[in-house]
Protein backbone atom coordinates (compact mmCIF):
# COMPACT_ATOMS: atom_id res chain seq x y z
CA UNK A 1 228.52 -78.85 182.22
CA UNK A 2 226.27 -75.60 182.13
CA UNK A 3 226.55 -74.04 178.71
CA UNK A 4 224.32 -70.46 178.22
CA UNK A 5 224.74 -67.38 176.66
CA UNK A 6 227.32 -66.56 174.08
CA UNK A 7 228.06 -69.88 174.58
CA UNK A 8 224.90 -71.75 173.47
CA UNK A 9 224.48 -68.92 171.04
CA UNK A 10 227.66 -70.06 169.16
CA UNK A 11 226.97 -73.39 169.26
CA UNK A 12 223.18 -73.49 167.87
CA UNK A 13 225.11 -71.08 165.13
CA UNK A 14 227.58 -73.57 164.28
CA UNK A 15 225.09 -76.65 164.27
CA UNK A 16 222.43 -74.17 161.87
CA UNK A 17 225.66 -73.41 159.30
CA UNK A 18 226.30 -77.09 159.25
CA UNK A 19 222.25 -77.31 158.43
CA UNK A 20 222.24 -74.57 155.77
CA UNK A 21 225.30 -76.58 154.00
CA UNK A 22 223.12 -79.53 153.41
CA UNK A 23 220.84 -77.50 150.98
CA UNK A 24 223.80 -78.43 148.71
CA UNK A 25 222.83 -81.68 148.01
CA UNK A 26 219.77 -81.32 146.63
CA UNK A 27 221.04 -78.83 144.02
CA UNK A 28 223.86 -81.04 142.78
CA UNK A 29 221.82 -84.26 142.47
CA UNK A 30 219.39 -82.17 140.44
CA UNK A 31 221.93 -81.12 138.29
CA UNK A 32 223.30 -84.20 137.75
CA UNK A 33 220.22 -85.51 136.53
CA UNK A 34 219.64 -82.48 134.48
CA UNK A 35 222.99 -82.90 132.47
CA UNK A 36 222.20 -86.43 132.34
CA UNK A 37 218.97 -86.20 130.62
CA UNK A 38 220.50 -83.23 128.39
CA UNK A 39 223.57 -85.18 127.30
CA UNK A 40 220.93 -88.15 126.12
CA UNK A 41 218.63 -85.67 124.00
CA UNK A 42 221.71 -83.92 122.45
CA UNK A 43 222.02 -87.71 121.89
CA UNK A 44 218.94 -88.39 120.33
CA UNK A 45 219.23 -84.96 118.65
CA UNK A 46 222.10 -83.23 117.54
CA UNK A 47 220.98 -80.71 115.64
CA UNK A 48 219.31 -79.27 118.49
CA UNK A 49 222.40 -78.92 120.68
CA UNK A 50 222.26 -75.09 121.48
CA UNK A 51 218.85 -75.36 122.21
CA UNK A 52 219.15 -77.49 124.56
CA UNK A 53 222.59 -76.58 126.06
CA UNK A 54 221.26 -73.22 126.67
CA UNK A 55 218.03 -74.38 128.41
CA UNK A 56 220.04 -76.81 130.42
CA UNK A 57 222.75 -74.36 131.72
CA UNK A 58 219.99 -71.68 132.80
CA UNK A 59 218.13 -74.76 134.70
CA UNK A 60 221.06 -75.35 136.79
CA UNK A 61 221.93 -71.81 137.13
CA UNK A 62 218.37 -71.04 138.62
CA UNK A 63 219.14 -74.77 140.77
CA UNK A 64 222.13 -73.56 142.16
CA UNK A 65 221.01 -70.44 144.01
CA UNK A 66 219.48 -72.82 146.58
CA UNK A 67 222.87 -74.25 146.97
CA UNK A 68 224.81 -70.63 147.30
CA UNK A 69 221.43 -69.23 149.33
CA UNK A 70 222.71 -72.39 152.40
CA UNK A 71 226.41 -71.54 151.92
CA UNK A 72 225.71 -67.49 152.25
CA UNK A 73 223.48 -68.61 155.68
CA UNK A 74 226.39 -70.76 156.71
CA UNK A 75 229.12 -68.22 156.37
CA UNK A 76 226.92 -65.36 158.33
CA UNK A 77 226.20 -67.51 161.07
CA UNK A 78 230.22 -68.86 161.40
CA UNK A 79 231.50 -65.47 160.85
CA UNK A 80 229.15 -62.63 161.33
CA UNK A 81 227.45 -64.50 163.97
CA UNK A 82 224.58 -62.14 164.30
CA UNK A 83 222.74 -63.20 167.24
CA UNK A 84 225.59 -62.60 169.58
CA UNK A 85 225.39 -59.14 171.04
């Protein structure tokens, strides 16, 4: 089996998308752990609960990016595929 050119191309794309989706795990297990410790100080504290809501949500917005930055990779390199010519 000889594989080259557009070929090997689309393959080493479609191995690097399936790469660039695993950044996703990292940002949801952070998350997780972020809501986790957030729902125990709203716990602890619950007159502090916007406070801490609001500090919690923008920490997982700025977590997530990672997550979108691997799926955006993944979907140029399935469907754009910009190394083929």
């Amino acid at each position: 089996m000889n594989i080259s050119g557009t070929d090997l191309i689309k393959a080493c794309s479609a191995i690097g998308a399936g790469l660039a989706v695993i950044a996703g795990i990292g940002p949801g297990i952070g998350q997780g752990i972020a809501a986790g410790h957030g729902a125990a100080a709203v716990g602890r504290n619950p007159g502090a609960q916007g406070q801490i809501m609001s500090t919690m949500l923008l920490g997982q917005a700025v977590a997530e990016t990672t997550g979108l930055y691997g799926l955006v990779i993944a979907l140029l390199l399935l469907f754009v595929q910009p190394l083929v010519g």
